[in-house]
N, C-alpha and C. Protein backbone atom coordinates (compact mmCIF):
# COMPACT_ATOMS: atom_id res chain seq x y z
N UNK A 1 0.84 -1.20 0.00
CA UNK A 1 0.00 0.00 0.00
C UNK A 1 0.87 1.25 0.00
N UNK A 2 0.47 2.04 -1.21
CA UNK A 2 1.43 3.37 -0.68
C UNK A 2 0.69 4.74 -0.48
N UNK A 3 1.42 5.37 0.30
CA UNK A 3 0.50 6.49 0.94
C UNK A 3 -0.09 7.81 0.12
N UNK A 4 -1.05 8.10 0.54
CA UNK A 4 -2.11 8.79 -0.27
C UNK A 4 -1.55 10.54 -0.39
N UNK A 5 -2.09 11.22 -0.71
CA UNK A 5 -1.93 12.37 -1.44
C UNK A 5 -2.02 13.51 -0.08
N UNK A 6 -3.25 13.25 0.72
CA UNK A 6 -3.87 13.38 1.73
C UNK A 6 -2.79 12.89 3.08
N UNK A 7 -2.31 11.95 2.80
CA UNK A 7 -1.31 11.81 3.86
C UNK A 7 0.20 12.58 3.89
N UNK A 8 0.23 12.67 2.53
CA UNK A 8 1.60 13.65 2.38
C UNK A 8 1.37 15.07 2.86
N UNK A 9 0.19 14.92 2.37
CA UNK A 9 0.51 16.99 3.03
C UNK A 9 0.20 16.98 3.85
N UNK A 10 -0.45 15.81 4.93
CA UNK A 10 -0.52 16.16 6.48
C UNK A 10 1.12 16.21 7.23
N UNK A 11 1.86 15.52 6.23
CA UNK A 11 3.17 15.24 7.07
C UNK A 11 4.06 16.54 6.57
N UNK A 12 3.82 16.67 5.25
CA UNK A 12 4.71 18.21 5.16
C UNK A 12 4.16 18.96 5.58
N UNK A 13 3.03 19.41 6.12
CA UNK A 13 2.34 20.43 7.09
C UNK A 13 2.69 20.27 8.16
N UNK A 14 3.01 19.22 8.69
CA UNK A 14 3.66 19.27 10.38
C UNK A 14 5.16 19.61 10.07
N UNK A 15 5.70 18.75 9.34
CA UNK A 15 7.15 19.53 8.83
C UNK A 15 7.51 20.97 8.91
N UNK A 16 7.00 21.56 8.15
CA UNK A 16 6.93 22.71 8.53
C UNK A 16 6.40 23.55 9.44
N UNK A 17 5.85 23.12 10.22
CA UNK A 17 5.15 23.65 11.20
C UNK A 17 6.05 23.63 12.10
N UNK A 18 7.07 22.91 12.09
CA UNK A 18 8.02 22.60 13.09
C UNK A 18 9.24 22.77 12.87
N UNK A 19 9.26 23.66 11.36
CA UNK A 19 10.29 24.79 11.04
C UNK A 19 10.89 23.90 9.86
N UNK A 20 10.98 22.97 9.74
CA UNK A 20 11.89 22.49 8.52
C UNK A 20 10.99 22.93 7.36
N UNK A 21 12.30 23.70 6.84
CA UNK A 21 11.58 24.89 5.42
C UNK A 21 12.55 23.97 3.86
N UNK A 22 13.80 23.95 4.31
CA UNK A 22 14.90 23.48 3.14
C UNK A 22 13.64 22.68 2.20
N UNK A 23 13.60 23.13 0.65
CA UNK A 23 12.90 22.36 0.29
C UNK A 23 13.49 21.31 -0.74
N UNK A 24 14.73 20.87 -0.20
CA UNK A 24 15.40 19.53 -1.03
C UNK A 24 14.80 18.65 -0.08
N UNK A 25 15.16 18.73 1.40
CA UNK A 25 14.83 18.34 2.54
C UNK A 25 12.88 17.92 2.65
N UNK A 26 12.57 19.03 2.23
CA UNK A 26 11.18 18.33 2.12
C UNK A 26 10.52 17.69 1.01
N UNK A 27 11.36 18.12 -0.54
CA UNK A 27 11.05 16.90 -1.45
C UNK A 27 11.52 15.67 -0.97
N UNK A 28 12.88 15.18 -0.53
CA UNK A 28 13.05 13.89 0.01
C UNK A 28 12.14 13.21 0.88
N UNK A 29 11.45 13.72 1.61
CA UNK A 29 10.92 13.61 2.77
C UNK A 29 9.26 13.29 2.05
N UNK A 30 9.06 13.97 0.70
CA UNK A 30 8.04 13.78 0.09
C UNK A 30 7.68 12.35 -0.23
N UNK A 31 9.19 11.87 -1.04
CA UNK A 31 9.27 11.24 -1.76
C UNK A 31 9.75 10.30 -1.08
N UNK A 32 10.36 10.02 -0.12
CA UNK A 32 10.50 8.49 0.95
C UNK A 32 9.04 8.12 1.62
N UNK A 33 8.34 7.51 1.30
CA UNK A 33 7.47 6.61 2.26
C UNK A 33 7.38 6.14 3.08
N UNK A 34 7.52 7.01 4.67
CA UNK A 34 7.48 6.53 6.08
C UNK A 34 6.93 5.33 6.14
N UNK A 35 5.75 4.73 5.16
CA UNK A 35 5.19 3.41 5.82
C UNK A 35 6.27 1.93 5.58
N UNK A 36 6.85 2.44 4.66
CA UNK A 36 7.62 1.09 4.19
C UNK A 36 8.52 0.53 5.13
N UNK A 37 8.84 1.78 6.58
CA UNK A 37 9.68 1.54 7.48
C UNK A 37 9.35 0.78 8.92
N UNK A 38 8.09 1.15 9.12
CA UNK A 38 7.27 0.41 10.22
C UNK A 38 6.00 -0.18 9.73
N UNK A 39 6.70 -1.66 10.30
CA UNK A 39 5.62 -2.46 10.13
C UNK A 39 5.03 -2.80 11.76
N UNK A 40 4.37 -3.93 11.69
CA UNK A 40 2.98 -4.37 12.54
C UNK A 40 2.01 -3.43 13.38
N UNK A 41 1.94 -3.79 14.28
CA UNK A 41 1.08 -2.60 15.14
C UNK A 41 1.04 -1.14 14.79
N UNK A 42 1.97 -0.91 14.80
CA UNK A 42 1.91 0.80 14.23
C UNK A 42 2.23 1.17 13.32
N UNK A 43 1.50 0.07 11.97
CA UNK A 43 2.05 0.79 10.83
C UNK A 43 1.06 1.83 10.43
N UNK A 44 -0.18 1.56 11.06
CA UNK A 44 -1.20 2.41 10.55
C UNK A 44 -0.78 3.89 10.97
N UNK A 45 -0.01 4.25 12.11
CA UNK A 45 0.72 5.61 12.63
C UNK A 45 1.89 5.76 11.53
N UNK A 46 1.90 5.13 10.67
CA UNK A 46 3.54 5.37 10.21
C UNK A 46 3.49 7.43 9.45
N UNK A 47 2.35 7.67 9.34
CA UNK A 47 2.03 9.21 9.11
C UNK A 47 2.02 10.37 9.87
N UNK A 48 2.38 9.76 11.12
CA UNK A 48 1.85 10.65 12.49
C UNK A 48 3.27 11.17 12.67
N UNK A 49 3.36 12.50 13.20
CA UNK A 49 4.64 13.19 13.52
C UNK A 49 4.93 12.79 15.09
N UNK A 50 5.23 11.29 15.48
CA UNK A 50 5.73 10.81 16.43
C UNK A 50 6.49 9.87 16.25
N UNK A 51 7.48 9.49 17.19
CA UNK A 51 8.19 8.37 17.61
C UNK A 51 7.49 7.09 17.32
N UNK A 52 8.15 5.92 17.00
CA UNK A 52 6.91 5.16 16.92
C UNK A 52 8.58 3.56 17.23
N UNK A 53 8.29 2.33 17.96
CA UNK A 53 8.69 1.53 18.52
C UNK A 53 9.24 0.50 16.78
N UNK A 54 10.03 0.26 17.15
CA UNK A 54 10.87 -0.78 15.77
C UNK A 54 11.38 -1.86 16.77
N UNK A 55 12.00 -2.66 16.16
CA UNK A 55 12.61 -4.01 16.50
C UNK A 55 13.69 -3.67 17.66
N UNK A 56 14.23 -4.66 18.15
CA UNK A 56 15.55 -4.62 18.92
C UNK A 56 15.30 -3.73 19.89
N UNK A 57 14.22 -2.87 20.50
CA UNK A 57 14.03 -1.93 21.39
C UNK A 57 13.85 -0.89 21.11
N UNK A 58 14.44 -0.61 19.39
CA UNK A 58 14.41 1.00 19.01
C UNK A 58 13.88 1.75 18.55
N UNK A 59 13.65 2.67 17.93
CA UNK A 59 12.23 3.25 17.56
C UNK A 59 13.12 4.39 16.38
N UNK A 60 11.56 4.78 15.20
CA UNK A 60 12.42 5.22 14.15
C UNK A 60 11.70 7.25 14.65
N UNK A 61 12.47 7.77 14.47
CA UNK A 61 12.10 8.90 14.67
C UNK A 61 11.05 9.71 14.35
N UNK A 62 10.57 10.49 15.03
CA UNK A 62 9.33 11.45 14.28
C UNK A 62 9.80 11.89 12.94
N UNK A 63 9.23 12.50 12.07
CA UNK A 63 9.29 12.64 10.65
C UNK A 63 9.81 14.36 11.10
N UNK A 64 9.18 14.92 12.06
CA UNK A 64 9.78 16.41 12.28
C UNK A 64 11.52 16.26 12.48
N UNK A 65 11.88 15.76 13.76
CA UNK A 65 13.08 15.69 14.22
C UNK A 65 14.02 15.46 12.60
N UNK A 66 13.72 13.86 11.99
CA UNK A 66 14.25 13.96 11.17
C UNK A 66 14.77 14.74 9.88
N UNK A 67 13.46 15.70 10.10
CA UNK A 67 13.78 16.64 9.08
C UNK A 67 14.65 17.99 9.51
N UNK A 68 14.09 18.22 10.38
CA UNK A 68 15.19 18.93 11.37
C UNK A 68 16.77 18.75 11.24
N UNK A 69 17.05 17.66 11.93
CA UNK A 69 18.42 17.15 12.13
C UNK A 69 18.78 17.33 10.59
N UNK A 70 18.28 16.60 9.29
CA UNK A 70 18.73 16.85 8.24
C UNK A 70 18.95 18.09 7.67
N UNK A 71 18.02 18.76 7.88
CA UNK A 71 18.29 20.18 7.22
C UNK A 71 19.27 20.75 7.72
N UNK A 72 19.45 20.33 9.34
CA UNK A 72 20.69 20.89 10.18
C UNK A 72 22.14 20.41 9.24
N UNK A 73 22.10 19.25 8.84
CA UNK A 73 23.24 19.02 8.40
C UNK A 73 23.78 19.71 6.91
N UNK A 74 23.00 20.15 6.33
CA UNK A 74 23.39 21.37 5.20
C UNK A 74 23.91 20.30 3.77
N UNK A 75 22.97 18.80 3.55
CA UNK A 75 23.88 18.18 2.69
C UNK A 75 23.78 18.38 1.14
N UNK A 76 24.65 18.20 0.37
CA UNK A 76 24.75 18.44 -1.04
C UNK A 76 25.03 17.71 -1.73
N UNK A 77 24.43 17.65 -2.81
CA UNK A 77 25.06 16.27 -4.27
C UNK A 77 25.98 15.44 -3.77
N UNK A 78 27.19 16.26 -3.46
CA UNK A 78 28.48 16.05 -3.43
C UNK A 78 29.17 14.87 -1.91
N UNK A 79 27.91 15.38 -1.28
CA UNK A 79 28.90 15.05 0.04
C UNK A 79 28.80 13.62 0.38
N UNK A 80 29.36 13.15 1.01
CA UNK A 80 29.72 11.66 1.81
C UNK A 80 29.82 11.86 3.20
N UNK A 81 28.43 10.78 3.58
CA UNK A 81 27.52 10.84 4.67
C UNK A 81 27.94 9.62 5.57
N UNK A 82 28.46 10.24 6.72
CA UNK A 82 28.10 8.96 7.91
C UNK A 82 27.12 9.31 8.50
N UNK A 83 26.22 8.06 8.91
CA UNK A 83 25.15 7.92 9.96
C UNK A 83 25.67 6.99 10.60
N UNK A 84 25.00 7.19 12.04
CA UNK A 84 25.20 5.75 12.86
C UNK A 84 24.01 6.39 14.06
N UNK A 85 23.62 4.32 13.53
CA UNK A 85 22.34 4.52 13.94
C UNK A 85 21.62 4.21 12.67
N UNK A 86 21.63 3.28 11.97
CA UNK A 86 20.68 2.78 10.88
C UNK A 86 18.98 2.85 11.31
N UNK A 87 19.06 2.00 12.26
CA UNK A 87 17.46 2.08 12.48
C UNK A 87 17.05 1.15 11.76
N UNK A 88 15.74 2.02 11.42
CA UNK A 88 14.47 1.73 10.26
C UNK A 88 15.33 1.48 9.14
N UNK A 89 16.25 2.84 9.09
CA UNK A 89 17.00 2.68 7.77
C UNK A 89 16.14 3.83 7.21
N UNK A 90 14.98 5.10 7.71
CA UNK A 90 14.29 5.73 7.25
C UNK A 90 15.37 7.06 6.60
N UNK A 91 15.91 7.09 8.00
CA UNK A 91 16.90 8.72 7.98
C UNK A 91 18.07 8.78 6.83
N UNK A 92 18.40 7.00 6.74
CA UNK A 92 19.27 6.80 5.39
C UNK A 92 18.46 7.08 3.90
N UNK A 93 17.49 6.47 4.09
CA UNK A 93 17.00 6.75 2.28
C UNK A 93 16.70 8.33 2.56
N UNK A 94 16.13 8.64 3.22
CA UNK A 94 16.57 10.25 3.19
C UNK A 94 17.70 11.17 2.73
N UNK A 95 18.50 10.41 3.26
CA UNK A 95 19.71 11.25 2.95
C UNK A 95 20.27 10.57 1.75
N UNK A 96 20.21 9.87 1.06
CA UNK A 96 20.98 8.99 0.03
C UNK A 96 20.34 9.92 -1.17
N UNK A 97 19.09 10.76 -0.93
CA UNK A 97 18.57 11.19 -2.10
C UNK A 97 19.01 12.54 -2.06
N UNK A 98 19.79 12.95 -0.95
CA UNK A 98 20.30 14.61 -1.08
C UNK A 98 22.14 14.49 -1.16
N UNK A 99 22.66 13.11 -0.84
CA UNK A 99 23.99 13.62 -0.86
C UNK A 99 24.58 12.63 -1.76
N UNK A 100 25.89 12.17 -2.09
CA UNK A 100 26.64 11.38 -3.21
C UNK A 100 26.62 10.19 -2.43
N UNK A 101 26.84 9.63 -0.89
CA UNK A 101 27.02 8.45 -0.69
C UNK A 101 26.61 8.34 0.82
N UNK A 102 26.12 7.13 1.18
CA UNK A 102 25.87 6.90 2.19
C UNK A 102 26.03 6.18 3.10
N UNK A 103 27.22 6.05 4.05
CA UNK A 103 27.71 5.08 4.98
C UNK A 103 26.63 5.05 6.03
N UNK A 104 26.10 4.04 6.99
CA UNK A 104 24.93 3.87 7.57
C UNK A 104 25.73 2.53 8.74
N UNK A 105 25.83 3.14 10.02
CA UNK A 105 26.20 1.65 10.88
C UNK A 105 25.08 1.50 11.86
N UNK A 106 25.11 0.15 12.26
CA UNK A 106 24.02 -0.42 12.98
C UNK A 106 25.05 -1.46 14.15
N UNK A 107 24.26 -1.52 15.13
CA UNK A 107 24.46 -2.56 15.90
C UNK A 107 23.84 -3.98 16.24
N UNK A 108 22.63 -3.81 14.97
CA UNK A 108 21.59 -4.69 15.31
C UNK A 108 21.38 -5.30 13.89
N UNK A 109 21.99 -6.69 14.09
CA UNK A 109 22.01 -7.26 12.60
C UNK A 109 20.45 -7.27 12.22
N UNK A 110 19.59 -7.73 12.65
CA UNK A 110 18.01 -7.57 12.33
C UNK A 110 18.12 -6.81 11.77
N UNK A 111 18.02 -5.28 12.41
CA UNK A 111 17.88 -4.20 11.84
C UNK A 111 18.07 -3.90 10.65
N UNK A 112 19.48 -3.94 10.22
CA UNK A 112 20.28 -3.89 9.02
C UNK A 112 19.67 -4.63 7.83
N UNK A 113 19.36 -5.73 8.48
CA UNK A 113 18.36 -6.45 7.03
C UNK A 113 17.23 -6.21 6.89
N UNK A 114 16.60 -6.06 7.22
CA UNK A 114 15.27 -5.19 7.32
C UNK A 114 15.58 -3.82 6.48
N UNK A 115 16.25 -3.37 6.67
CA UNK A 115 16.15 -1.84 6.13
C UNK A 115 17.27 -2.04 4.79
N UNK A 116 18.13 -2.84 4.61
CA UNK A 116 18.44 -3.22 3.45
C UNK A 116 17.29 -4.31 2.24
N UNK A 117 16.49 -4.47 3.24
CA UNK A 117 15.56 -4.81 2.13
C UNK A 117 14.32 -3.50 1.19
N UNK A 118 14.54 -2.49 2.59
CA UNK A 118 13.55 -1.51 2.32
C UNK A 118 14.44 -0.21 1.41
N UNK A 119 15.84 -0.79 1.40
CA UNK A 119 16.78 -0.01 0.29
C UNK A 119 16.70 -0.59 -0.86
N UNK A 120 16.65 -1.62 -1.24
CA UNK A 120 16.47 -2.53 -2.17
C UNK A 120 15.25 -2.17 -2.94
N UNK A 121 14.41 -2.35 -2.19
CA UNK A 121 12.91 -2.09 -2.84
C UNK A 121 13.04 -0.53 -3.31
N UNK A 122 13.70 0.39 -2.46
CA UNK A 122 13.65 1.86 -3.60
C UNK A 122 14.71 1.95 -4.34
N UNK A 123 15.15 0.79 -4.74
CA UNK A 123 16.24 0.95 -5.47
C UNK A 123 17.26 2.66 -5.10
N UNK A 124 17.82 2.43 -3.71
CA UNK A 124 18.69 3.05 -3.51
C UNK A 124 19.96 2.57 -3.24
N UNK A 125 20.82 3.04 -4.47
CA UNK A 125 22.24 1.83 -4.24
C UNK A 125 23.14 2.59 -3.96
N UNK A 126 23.12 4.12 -3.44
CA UNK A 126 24.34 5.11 -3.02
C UNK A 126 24.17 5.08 -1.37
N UNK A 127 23.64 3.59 -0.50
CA UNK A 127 23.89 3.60 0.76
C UNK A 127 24.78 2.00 1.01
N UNK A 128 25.27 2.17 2.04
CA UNK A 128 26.21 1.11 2.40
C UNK A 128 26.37 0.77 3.72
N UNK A 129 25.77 -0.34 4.31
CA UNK A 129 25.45 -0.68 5.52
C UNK A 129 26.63 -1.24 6.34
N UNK A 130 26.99 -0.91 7.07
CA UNK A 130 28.16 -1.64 8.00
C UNK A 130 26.90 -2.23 9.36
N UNK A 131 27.61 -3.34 10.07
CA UNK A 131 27.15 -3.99 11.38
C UNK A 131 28.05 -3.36 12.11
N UNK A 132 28.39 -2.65 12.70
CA UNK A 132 29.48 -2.42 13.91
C UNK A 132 28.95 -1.65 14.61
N UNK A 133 30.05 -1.69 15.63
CA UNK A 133 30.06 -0.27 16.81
C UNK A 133 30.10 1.27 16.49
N UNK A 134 29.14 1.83 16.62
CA UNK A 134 28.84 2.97 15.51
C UNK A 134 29.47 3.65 16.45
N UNK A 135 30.11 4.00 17.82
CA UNK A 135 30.68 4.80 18.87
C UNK A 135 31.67 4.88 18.54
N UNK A 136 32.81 4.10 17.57
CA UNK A 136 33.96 4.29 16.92
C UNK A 136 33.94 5.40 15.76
N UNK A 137 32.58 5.22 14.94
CA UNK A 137 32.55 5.45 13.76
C UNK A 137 33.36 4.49 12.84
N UNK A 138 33.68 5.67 11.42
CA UNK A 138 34.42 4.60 10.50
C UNK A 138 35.38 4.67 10.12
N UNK A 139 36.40 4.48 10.77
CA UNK A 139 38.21 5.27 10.59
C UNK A 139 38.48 5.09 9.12
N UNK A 140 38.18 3.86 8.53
CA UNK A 140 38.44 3.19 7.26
C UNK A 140 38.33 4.02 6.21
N UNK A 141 36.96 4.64 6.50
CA UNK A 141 36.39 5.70 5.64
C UNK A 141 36.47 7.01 5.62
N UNK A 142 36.88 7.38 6.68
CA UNK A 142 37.21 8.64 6.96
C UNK A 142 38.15 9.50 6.19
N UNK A 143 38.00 10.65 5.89
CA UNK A 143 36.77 11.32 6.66
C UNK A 143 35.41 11.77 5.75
N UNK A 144 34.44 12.35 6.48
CA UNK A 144 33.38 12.68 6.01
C UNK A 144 32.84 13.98 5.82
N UNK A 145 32.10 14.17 4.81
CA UNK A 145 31.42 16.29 4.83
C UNK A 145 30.87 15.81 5.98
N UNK A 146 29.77 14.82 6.48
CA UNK A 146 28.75 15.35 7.15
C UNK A 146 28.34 14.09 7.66
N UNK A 147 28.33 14.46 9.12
CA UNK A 147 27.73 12.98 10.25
C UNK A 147 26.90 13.08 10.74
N UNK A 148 26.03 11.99 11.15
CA UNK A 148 24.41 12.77 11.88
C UNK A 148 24.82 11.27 12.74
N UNK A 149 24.24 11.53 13.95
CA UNK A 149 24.00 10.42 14.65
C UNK A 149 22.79 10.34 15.66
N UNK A 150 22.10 9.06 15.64
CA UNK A 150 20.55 8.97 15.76
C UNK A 150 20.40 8.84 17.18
N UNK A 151 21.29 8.40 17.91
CA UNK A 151 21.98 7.84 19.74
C UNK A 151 22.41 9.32 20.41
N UNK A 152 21.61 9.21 21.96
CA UNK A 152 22.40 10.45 22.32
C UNK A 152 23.63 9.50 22.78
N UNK A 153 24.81 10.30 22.89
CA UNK A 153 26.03 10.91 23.62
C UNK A 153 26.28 11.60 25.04
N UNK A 154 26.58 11.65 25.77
CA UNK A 154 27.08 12.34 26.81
C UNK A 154 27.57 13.84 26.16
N UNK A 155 28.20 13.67 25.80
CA UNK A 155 29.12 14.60 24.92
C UNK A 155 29.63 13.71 23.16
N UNK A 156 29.70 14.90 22.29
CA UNK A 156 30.18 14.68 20.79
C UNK A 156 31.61 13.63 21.19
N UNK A 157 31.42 12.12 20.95
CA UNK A 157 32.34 11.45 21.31
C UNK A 157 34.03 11.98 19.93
N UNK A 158 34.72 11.90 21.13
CA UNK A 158 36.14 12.31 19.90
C UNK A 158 36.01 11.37 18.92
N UNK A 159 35.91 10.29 18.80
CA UNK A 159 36.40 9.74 17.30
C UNK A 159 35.77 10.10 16.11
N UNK A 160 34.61 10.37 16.38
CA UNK A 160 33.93 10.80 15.19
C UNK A 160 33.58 12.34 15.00
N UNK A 161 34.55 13.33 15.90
CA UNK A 161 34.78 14.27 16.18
C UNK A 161 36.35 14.75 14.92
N UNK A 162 36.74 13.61 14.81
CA UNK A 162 37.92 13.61 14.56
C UNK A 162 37.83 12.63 12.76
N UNK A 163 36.76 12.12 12.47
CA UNK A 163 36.45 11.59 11.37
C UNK A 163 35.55 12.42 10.50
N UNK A 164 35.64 13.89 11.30
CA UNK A 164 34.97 15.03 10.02
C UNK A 164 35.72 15.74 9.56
N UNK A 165 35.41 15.98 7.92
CA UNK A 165 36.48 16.80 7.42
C UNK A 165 36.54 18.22 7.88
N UNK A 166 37.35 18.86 7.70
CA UNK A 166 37.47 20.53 7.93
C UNK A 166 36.14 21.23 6.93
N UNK A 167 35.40 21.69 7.40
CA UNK A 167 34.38 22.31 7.33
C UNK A 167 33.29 21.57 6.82
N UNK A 168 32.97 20.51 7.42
CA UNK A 168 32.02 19.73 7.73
C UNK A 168 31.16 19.45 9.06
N UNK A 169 30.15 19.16 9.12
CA UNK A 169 29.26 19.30 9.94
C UNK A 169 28.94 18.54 11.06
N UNK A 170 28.75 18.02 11.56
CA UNK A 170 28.21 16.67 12.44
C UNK A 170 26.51 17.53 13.34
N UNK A 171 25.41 16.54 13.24
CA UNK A 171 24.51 16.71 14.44
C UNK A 171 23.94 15.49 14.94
N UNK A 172 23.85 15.43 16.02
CA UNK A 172 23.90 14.77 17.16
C UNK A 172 22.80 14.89 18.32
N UNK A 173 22.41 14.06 19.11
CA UNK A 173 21.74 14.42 20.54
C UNK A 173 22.96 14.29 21.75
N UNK A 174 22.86 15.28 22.53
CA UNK A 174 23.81 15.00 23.32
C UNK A 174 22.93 15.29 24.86
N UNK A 175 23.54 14.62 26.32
CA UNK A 175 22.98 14.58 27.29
C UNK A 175 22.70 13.54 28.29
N UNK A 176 22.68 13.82 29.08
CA UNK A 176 23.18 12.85 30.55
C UNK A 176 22.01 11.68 30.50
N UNK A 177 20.94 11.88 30.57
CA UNK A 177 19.48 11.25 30.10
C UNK A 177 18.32 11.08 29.43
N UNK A 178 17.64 10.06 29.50
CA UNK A 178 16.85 10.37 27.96
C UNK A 178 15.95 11.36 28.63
N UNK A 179 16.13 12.26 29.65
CA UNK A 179 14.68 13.16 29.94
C UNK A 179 15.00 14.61 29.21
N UNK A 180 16.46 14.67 29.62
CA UNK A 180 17.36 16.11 28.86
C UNK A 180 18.39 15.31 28.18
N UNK A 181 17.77 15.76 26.56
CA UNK A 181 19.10 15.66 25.68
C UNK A 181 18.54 17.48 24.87
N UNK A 182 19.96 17.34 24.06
CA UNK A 182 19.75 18.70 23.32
C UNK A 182 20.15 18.12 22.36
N UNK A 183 19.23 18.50 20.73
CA UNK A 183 20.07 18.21 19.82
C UNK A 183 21.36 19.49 19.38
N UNK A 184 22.58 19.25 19.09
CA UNK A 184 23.23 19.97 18.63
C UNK A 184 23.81 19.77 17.62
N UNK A 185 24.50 20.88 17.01
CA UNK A 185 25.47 21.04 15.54
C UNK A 185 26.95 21.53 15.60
N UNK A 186 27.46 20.54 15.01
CA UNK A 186 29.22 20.81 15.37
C UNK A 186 30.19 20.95 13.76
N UNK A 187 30.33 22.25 13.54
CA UNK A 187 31.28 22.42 12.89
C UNK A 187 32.29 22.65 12.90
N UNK A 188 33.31 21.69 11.79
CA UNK A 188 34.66 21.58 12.49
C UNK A 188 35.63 22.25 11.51
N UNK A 189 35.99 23.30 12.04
CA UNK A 189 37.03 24.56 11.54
C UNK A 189 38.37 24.34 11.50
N UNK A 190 39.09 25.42 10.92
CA UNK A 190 40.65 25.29 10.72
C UNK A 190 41.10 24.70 12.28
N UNK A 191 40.62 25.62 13.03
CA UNK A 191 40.96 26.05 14.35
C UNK A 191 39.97 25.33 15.54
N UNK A 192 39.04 24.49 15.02
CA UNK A 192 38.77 23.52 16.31
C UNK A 192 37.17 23.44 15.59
N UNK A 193 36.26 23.12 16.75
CA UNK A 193 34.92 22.75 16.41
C UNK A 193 34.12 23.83 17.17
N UNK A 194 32.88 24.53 16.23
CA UNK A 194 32.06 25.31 16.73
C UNK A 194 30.24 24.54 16.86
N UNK A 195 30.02 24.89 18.09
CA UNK A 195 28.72 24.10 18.28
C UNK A 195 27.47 25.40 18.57
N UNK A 196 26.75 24.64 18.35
CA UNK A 196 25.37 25.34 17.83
C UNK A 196 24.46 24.12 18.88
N UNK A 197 23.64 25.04 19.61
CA UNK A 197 22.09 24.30 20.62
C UNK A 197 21.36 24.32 19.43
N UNK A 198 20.46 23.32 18.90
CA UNK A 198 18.98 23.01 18.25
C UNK A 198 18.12 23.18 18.66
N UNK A 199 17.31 22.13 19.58
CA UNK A 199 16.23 21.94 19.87
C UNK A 199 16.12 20.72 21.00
N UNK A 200 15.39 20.86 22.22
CA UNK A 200 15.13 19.67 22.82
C UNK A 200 14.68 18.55 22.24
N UNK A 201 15.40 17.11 22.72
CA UNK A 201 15.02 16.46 21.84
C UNK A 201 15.28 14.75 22.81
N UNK A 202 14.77 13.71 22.34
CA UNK A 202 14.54 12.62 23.31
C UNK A 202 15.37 11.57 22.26
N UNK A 203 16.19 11.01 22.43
CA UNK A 203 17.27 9.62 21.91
C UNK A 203 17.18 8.50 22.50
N UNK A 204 17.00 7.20 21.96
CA UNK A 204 17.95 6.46 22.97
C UNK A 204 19.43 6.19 22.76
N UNK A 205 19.88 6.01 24.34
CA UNK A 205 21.36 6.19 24.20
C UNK A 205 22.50 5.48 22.98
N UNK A 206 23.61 6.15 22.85
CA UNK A 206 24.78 5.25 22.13
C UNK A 206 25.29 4.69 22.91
N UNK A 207 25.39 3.33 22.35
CA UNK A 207 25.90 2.11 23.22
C UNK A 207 27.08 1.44 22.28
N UNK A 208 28.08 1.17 23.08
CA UNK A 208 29.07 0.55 22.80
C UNK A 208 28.86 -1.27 22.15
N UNK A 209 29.75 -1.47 21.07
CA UNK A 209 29.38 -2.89 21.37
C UNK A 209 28.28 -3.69 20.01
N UNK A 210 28.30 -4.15 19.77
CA UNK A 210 27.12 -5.10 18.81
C UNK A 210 25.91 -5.26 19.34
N UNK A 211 25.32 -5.25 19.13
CA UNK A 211 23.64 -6.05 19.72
C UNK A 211 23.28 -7.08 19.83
N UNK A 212 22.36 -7.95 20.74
CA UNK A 212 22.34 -9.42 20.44
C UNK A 212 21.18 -9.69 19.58
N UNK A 213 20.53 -8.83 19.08
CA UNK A 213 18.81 -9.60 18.16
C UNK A 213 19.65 -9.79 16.95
């Protein structure tokens, strides 16, 4: 089933309502199909500008936040994208349609296949799934224009602090608990990294380590 005409502009109406204006950001956002990402119980919510529960414990983000965080990241044709924090795999086909390439890590092999099947089906072949410890990031690959990560942090962990190129971006949730996180934006200059407050915002944590589902 794919979603109706009527359902799109309820979701770009909350989009914007909640400030995400960029309109590459909201054609993508047009043109990815939140439902293809959550299935059973709440797929019938897959339209609703909320959080909504996925496999392994995790949940794929409101459609606002996401658009948010993306627009925060400023991406272009050109750039080469780390995420970590696959998920759904929603925030990736998102971004695979605004930048040149898309690195995507997960800790949750489930996960990863699941949302490589839901890459498959949109025939999006400029993303590339790793299984690992996304708290490292991806030295291999490094470095990157632009990192988003879906896990709060305590603080912008150094390694992937250190796996952005010079005037590239990173945004993030950062914060002691899931009651206060802040999302923020870190650009990293000749001369060190400048951060920018977003918006309150709710994560679950980055965790070290593989997953067992």
């Amino acid at each position: 089933m794919t979603w109706t005409a009527e359902q799109k502009m309820r979701l770009l109406f909350a989009l914007r309502s909640k400030g995400v204006t960029d309109k590459r950001v909201l054609t993508a956002m047009e043109t990815i199909d939140r439902g293809l990402f959550v299935q059973g119980l709440f797929s019938d919510r897959a339209y609703d500008d909320t959080p909504l529960p996925i496999a392994c414990g995790q949940t794929i983000s409101q459609p606002s936040i996401v658009g948010l965080m993306t627009q925060a990241l400023e991406v272009t044709p050109r750039d080469k994208v780390l995420e970590l924090g696959t998920g759904s795999g929603y925030q990736a086909a998102i971004l695979a349609l605004l930048a040149r390439r898309v690195y995507t890590v997960e800790r949750f092999k489930r996960l990863i296949e699941q949302a490589e099947a839901v890459f498959e089906t949109l025939d999006l072949t400029n993303i590339i799934t790793f299984l690992a410890d996304g708290s490292h990031g991806l030295p291999d690959h490094a470095p990157f224009d632009k990192i988003i990560v879906t896990a709060a942090a305590e603080d912008p962990p150094g390694p992937l602090l250190a796996q952005l190129r010079i005037g590239g971006i990173m945004v993030l949730p950062v914060g002691q608990s899931d009651a206060v996180q802040t999302l923020i934006r870190v650009r990293r200059t000749e001369d060190g990294y400048d951060y920018d407050e977003l918006c309150p915002v709710r994560f679950v944590p980055l965790l070290e380590g593989l997953g067992r589902e």
